[in-house]
PDBML (XML) file of the C-alpha atoms, coordinates in Angstrom:
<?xml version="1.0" encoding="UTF-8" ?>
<PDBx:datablock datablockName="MODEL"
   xmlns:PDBx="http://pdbml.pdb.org/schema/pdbx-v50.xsd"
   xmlns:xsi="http://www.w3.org/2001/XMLSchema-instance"
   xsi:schemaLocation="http://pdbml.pdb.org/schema/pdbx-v50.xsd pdbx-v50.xsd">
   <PDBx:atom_siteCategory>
      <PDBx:atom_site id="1">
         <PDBx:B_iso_or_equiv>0.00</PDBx:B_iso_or_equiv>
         <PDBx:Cartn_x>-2.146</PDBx:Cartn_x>
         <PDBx:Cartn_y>2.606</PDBx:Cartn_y>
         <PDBx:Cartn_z>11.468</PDBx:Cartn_z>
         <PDBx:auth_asym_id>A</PDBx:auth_asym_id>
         <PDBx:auth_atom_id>CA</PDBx:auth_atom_id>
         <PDBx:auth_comp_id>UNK</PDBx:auth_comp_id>
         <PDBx:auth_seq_id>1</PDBx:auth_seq_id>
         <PDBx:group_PDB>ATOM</PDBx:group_PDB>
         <PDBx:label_alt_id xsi:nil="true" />
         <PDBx:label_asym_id>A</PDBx:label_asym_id>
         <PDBx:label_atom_id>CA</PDBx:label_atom_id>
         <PDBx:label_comp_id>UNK</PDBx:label_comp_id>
         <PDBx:label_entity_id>1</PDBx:label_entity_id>
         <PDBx:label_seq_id>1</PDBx:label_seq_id>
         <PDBx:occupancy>1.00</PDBx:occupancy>
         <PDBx:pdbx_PDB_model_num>1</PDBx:pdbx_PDB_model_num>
         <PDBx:type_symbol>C</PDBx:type_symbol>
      </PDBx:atom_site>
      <PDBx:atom_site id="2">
         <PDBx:B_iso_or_equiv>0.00</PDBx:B_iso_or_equiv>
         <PDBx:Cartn_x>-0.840</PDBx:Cartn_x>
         <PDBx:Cartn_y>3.976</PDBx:Cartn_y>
         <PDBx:Cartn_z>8.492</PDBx:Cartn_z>
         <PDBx:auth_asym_id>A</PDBx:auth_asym_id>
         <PDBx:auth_atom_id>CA</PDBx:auth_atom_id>
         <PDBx:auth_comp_id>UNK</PDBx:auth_comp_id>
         <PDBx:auth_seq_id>2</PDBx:auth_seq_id>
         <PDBx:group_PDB>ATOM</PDBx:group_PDB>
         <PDBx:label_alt_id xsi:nil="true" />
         <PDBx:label_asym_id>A</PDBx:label_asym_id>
         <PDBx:label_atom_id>CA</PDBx:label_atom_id>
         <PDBx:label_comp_id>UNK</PDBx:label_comp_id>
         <PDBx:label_entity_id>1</PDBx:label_entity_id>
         <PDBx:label_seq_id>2</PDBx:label_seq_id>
         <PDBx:occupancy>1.00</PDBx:occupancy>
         <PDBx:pdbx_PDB_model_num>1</PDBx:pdbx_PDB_model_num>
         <PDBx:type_symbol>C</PDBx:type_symbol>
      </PDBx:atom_site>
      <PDBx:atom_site id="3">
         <PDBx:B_iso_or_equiv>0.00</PDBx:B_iso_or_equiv>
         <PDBx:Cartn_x>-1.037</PDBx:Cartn_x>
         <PDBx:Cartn_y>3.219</PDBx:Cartn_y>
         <PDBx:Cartn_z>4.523</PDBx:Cartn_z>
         <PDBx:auth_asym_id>A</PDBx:auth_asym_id>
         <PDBx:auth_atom_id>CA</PDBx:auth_atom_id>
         <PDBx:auth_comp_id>UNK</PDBx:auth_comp_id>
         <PDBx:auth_seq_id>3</PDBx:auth_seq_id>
         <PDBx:group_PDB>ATOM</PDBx:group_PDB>
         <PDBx:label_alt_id xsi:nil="true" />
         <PDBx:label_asym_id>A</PDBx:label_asym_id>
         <PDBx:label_atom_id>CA</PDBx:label_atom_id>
         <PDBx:label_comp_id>UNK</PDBx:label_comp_id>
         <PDBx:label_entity_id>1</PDBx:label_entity_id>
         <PDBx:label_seq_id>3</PDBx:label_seq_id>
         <PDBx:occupancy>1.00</PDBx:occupancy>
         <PDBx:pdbx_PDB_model_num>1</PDBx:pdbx_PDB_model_num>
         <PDBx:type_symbol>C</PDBx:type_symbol>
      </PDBx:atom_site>
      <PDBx:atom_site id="4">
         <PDBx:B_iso_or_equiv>0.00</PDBx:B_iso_or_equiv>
         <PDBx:Cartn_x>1.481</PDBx:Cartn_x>
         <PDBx:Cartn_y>3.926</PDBx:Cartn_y>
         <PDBx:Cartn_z>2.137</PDBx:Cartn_z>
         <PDBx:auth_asym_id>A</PDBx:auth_asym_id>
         <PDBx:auth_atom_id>CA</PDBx:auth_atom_id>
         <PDBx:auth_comp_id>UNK</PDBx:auth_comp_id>
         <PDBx:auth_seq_id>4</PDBx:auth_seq_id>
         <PDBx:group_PDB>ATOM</PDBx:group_PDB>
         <PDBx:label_alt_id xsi:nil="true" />
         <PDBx:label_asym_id>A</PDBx:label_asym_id>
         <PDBx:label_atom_id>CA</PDBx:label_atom_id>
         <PDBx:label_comp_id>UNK</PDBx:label_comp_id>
         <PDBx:label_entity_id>1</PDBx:label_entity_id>
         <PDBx:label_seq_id>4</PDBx:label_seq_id>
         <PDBx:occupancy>1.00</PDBx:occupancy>
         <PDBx:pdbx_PDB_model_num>1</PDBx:pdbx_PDB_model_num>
         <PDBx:type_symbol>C</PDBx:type_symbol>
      </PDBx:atom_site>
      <PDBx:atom_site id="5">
         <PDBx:B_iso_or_equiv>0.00</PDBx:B_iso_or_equiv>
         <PDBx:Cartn_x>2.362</PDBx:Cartn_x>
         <PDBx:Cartn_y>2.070</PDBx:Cartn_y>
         <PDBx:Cartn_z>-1.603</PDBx:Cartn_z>
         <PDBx:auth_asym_id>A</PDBx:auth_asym_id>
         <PDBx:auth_atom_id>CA</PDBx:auth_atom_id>
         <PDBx:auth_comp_id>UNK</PDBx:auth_comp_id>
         <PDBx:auth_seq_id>5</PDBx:auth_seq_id>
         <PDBx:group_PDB>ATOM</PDBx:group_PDB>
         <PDBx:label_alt_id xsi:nil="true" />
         <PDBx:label_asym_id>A</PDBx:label_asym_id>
         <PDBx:label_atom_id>CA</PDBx:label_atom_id>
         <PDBx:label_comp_id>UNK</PDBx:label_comp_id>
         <PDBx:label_entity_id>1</PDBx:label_entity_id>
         <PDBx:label_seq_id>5</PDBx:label_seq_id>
         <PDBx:occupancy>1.00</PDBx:occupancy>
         <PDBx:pdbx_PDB_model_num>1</PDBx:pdbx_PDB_model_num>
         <PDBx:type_symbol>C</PDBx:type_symbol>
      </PDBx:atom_site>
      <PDBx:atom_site id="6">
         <PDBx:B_iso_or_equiv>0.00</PDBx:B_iso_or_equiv>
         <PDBx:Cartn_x>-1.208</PDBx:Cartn_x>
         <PDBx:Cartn_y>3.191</PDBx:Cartn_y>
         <PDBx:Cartn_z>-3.511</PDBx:Cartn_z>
         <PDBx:auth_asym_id>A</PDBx:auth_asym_id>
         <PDBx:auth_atom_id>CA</PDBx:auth_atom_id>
         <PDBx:auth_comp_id>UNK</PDBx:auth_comp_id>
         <PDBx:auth_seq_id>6</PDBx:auth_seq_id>
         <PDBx:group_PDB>ATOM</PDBx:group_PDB>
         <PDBx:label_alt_id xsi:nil="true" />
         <PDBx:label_asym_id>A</PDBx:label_asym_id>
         <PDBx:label_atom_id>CA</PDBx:label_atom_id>
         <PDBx:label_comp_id>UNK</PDBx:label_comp_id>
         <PDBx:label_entity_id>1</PDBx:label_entity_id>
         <PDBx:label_seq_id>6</PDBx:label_seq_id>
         <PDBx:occupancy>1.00</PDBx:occupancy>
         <PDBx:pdbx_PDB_model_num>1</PDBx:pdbx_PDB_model_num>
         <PDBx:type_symbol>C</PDBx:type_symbol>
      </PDBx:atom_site>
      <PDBx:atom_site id="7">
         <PDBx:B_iso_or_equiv>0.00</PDBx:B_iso_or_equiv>
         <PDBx:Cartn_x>-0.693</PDBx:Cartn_x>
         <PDBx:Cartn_y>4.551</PDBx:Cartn_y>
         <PDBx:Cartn_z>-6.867</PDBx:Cartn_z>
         <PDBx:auth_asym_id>A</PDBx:auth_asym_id>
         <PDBx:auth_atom_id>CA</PDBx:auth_atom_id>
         <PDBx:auth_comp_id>UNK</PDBx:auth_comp_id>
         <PDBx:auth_seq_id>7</PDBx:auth_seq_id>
         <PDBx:group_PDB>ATOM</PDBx:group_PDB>
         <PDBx:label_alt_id xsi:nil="true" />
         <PDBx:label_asym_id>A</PDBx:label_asym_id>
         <PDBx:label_atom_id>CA</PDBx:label_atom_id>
         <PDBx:label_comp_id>UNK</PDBx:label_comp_id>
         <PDBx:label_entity_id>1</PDBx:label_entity_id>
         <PDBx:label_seq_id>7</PDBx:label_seq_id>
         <PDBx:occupancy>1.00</PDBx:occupancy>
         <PDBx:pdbx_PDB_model_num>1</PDBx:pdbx_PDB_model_num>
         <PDBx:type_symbol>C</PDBx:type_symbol>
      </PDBx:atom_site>
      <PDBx:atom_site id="8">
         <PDBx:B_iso_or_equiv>0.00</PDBx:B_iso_or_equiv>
         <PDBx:Cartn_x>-1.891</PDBx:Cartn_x>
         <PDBx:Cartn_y>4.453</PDBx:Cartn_y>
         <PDBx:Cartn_z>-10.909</PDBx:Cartn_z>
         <PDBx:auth_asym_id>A</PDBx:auth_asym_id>
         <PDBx:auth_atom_id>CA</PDBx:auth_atom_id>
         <PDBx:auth_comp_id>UNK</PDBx:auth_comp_id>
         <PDBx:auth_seq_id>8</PDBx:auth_seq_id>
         <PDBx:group_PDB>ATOM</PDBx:group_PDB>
         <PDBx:label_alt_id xsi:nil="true" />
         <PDBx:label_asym_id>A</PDBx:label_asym_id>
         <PDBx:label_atom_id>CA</PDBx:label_atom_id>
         <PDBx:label_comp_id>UNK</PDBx:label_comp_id>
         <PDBx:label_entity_id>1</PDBx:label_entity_id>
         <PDBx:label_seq_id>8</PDBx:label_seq_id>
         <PDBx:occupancy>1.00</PDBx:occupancy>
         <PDBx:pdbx_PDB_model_num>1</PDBx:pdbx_PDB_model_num>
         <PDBx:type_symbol>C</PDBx:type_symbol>
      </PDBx:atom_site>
      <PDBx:atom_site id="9">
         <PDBx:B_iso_or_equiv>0.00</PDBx:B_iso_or_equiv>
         <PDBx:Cartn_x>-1.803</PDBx:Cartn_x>
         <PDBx:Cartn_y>1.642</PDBx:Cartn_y>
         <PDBx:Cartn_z>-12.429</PDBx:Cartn_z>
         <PDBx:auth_asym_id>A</PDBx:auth_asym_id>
         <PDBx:auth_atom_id>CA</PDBx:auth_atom_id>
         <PDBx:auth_comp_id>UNK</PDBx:auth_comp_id>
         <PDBx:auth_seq_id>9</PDBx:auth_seq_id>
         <PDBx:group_PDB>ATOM</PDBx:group_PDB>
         <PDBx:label_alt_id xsi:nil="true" />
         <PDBx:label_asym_id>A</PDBx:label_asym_id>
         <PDBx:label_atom_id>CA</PDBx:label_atom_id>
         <PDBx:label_comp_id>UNK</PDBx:label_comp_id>
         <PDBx:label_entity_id>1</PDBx:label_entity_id>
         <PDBx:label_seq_id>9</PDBx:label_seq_id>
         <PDBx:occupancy>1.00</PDBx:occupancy>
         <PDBx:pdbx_PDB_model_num>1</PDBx:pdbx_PDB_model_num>
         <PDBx:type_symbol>C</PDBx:type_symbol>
      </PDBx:atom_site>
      <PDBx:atom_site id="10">
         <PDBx:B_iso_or_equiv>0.00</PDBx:B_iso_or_equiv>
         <PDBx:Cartn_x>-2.784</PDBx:Cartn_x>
         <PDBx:Cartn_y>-0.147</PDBx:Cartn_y>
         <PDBx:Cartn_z>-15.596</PDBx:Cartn_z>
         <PDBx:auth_asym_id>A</PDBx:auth_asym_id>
         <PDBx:auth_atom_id>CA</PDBx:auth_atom_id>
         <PDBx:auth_comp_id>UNK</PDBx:auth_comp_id>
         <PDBx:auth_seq_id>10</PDBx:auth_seq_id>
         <PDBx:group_PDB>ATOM</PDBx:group_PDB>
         <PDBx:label_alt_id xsi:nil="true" />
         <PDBx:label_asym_id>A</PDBx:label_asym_id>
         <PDBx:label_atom_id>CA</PDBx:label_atom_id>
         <PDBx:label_comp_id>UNK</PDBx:label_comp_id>
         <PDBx:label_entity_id>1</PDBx:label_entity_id>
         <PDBx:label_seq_id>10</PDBx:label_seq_id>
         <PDBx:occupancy>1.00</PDBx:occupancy>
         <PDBx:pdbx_PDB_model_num>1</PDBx:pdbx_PDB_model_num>
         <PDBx:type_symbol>C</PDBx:type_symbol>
      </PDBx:atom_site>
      <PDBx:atom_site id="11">
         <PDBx:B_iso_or_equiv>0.00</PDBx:B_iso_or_equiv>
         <PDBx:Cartn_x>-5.047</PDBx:Cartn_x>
         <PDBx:Cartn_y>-2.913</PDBx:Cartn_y>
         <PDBx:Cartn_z>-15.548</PDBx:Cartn_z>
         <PDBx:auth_asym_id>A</PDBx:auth_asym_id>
         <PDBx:auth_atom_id>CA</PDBx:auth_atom_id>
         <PDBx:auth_comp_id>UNK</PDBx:auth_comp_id>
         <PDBx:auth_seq_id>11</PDBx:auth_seq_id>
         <PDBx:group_PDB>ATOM</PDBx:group_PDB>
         <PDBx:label_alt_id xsi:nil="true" />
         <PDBx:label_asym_id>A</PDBx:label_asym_id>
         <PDBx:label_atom_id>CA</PDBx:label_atom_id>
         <PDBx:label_comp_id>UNK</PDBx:label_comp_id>
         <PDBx:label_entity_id>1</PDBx:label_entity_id>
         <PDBx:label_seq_id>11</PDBx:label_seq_id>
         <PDBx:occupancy>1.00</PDBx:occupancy>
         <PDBx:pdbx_PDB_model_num>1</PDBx:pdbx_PDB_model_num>
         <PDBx:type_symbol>C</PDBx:type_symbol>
      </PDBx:atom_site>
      <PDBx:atom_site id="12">
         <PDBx:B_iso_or_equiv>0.00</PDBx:B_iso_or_equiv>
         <PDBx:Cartn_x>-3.115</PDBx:Cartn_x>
         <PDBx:Cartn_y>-6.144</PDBx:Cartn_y>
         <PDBx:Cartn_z>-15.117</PDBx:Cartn_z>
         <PDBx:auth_asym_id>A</PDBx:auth_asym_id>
         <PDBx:auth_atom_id>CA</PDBx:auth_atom_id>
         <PDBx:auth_comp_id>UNK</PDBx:auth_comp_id>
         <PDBx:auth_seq_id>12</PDBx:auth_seq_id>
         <PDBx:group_PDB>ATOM</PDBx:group_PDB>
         <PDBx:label_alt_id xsi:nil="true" />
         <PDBx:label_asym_id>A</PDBx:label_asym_id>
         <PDBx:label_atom_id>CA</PDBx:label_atom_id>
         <PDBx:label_comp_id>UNK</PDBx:label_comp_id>
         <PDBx:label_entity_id>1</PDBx:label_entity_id>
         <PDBx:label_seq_id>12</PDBx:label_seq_id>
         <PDBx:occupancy>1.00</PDBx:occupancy>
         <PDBx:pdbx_PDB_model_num>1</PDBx:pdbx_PDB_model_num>
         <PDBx:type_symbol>C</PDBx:type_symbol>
      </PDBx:atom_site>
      <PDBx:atom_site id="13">
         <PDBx:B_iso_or_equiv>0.00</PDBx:B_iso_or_equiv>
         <PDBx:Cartn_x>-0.845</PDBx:Cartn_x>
         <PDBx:Cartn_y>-4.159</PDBx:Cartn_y>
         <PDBx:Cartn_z>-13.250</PDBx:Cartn_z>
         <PDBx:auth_asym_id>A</PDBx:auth_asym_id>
         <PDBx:auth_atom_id>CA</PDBx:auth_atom_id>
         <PDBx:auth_comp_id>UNK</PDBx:auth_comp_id>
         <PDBx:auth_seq_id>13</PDBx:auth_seq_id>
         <PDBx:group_PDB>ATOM</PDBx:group_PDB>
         <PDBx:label_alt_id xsi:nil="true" />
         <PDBx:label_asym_id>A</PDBx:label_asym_id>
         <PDBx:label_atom_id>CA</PDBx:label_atom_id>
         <PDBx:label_comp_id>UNK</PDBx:label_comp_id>
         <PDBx:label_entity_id>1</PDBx:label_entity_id>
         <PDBx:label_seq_id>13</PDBx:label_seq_id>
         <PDBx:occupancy>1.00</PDBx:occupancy>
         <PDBx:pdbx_PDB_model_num>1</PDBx:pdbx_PDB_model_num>
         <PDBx:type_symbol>C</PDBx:type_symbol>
      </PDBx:atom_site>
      <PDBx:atom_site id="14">
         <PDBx:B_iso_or_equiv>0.00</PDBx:B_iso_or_equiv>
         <PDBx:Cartn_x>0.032</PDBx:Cartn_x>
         <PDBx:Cartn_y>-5.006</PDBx:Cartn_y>
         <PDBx:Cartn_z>-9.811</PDBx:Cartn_z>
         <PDBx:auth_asym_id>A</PDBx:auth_asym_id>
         <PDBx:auth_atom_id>CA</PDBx:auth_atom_id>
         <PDBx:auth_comp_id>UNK</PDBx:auth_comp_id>
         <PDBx:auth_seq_id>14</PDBx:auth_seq_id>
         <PDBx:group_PDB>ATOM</PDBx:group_PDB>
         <PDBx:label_alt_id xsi:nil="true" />
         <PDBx:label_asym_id>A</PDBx:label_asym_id>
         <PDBx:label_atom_id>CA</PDBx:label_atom_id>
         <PDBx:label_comp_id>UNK</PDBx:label_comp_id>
         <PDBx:label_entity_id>1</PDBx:label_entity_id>
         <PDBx:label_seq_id>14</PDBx:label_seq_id>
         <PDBx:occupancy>1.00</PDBx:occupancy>
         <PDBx:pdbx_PDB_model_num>1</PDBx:pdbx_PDB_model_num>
         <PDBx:type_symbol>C</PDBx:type_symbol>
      </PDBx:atom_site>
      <PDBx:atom_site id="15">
         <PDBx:B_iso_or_equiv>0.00</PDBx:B_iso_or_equiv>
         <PDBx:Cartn_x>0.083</PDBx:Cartn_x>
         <PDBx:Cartn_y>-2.707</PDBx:Cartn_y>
         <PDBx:Cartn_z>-6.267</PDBx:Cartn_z>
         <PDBx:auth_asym_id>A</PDBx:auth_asym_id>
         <PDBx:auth_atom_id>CA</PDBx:auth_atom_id>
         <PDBx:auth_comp_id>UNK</PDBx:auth_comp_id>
         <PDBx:auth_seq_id>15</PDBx:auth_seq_id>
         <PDBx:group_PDB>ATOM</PDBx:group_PDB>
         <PDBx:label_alt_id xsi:nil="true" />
         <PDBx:label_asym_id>A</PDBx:label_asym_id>
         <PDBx:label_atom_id>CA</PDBx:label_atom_id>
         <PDBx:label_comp_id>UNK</PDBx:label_comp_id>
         <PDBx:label_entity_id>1</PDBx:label_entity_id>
         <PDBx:label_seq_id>15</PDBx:label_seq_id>
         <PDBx:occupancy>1.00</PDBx:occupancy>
         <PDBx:pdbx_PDB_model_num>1</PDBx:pdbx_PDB_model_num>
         <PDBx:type_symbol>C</PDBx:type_symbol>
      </PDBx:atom_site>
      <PDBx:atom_site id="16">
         <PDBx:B_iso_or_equiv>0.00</PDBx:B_iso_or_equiv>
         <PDBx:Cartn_x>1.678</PDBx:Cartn_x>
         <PDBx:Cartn_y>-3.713</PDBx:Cartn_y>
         <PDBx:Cartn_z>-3.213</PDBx:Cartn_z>
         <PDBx:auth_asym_id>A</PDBx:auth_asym_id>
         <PDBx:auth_atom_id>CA</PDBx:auth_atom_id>
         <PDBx:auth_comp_id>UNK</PDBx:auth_comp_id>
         <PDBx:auth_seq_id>16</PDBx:auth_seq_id>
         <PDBx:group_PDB>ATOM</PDBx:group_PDB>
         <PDBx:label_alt_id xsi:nil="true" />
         <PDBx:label_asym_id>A</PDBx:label_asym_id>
         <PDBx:label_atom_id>CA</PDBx:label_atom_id>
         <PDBx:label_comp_id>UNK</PDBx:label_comp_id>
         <PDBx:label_entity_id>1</PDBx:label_entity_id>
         <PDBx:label_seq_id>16</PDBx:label_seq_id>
         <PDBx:occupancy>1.00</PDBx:occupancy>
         <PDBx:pdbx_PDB_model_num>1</PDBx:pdbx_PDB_model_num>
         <PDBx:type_symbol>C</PDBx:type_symbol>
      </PDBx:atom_site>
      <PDBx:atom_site id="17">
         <PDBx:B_iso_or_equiv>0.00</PDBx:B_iso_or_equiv>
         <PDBx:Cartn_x>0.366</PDBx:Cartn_x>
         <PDBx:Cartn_y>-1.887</PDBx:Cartn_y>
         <PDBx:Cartn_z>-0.256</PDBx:Cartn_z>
         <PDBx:auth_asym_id>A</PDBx:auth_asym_id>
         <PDBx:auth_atom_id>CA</PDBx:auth_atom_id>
         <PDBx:auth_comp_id>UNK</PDBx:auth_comp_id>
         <PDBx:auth_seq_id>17</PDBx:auth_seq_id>
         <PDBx:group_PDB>ATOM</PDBx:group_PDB>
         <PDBx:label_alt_id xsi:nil="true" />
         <PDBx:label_asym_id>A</PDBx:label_asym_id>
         <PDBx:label_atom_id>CA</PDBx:label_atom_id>
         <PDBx:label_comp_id>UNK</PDBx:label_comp_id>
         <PDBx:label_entity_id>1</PDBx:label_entity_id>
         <PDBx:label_seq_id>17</PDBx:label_seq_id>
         <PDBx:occupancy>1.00</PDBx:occupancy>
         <PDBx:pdbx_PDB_model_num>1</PDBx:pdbx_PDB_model_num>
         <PDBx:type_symbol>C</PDBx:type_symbol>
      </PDBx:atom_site>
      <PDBx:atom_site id="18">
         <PDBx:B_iso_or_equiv>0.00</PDBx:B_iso_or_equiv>
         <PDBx:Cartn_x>1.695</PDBx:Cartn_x>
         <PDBx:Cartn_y>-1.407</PDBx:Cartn_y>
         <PDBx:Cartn_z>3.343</PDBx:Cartn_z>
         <PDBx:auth_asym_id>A</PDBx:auth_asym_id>
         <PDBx:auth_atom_id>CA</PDBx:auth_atom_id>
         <PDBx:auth_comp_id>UNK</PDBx:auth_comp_id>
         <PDBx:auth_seq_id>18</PDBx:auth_seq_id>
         <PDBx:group_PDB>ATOM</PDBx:group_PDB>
         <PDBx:label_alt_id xsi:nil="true" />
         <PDBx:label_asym_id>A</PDBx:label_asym_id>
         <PDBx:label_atom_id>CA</PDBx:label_atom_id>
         <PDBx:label_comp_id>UNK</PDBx:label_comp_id>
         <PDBx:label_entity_id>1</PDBx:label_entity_id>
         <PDBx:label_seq_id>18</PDBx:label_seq_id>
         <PDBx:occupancy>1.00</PDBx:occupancy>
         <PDBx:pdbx_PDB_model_num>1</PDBx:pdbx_PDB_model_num>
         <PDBx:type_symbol>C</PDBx:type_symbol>
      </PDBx:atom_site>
      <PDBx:atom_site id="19">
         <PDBx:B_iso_or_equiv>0.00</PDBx:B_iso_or_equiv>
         <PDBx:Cartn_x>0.264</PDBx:Cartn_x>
         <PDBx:Cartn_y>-0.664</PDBx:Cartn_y>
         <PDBx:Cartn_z>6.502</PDBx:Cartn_z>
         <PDBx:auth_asym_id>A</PDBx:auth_asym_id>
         <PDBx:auth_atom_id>CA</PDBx:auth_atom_id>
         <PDBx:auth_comp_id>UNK</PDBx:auth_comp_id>
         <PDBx:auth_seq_id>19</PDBx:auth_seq_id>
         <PDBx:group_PDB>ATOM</PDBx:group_PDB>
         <PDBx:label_alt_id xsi:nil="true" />
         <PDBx:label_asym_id>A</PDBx:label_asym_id>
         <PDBx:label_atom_id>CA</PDBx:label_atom_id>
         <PDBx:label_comp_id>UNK</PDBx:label_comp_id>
         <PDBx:label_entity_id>1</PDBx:label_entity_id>
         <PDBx:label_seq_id>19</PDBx:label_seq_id>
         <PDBx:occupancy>1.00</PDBx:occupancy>
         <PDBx:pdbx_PDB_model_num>1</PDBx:pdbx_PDB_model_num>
         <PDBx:type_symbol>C</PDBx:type_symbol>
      </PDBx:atom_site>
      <PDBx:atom_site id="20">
         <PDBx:B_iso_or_equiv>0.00</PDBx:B_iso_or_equiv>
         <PDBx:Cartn_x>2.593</PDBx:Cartn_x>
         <PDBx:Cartn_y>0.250</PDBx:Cartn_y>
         <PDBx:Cartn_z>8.975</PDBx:Cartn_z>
         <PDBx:auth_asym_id>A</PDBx:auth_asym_id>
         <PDBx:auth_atom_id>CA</PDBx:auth_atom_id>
         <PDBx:auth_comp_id>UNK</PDBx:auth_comp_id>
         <PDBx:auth_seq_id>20</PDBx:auth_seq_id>
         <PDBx:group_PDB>ATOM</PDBx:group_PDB>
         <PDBx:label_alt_id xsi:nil="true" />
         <PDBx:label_asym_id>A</PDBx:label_asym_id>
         <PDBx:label_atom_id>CA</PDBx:label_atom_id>
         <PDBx:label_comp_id>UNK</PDBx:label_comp_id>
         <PDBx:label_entity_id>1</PDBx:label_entity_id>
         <PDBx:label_seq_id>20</PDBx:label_seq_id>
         <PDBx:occupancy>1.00</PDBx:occupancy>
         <PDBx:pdbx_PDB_model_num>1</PDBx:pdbx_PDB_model_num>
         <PDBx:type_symbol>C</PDBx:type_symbol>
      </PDBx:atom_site>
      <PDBx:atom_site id="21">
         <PDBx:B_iso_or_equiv>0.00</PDBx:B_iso_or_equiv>
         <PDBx:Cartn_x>1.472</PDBx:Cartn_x>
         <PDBx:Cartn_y>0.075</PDBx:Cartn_y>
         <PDBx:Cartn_z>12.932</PDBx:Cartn_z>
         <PDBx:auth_asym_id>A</PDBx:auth_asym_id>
         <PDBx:auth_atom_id>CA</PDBx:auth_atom_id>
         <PDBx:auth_comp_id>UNK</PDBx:auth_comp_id>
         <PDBx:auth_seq_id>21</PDBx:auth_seq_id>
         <PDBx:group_PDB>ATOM</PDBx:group_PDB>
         <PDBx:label_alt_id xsi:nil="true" />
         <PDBx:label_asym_id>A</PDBx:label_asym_id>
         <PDBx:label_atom_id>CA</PDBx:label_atom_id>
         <PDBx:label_comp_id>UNK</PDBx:label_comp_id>
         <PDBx:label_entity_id>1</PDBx:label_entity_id>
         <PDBx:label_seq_id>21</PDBx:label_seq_id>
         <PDBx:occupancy>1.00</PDBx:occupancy>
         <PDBx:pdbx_PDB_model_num>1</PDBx:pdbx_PDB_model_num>
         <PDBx:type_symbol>C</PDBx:type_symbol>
      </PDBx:atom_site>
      <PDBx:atom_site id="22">
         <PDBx:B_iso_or_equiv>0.00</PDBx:B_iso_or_equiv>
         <PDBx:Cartn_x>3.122</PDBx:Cartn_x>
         <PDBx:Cartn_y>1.541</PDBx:Cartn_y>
         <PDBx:Cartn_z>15.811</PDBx:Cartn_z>
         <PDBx:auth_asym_id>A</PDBx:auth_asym_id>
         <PDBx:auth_atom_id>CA</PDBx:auth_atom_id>
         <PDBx:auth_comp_id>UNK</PDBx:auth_comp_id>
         <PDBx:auth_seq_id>22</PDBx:auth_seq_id>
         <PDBx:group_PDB>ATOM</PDBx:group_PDB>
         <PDBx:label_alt_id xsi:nil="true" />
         <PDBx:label_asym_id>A</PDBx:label_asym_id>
         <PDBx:label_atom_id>CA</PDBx:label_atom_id>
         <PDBx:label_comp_id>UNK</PDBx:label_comp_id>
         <PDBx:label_entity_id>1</PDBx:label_entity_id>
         <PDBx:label_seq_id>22</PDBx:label_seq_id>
         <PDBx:occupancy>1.00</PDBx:occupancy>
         <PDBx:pdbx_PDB_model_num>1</PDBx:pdbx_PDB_model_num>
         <PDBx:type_symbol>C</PDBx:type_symbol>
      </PDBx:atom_site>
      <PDBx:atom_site id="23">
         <PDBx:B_iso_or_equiv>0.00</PDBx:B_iso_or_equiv>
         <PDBx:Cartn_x>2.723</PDBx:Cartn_x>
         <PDBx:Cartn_y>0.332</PDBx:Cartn_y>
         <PDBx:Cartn_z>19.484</PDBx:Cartn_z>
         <PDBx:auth_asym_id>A</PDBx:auth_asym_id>
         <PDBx:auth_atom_id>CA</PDBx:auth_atom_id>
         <PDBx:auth_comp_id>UNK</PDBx:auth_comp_id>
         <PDBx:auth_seq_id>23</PDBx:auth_seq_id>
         <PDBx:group_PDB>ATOM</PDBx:group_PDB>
         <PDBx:label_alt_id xsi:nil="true" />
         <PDBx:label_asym_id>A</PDBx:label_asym_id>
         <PDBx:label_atom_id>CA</PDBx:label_atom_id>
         <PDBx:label_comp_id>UNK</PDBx:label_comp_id>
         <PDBx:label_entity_id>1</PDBx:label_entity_id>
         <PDBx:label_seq_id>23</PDBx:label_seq_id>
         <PDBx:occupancy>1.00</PDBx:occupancy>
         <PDBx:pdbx_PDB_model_num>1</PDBx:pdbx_PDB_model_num>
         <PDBx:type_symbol>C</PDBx:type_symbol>
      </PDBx:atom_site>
      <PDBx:atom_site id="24">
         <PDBx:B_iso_or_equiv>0.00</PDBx:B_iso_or_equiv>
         <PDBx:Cartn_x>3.539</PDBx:Cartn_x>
         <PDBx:Cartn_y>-3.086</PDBx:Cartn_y>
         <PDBx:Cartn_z>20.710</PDBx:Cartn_z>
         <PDBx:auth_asym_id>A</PDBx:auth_asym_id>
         <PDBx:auth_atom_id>CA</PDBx:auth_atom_id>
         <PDBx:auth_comp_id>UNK</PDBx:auth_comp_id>
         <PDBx:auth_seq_id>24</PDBx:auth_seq_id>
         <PDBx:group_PDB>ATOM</PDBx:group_PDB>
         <PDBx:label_alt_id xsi:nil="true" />
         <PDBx:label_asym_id>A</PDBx:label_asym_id>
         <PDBx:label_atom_id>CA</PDBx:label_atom_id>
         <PDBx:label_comp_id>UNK</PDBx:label_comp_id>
         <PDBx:label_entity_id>1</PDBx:label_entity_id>
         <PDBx:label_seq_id>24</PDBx:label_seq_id>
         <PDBx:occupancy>1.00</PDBx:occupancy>
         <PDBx:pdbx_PDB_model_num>1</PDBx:pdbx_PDB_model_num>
         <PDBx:type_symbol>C</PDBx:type_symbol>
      </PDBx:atom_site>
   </PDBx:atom_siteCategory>
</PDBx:datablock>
């Protein structure tokens, strides 16, 4: 597994995160 899409943000603000997953 891997994560990707964190960042800074403001509060209120909004994240969207991905995990990405190899094998079947």
């Amino acid at each position: 597994l891997g994560e990707s899409g964190g960042g800074l943000v403001q509060a209120g603000g909004s994240l969207r995160l991905s995990c990405a997953a190899s094998g079947r």
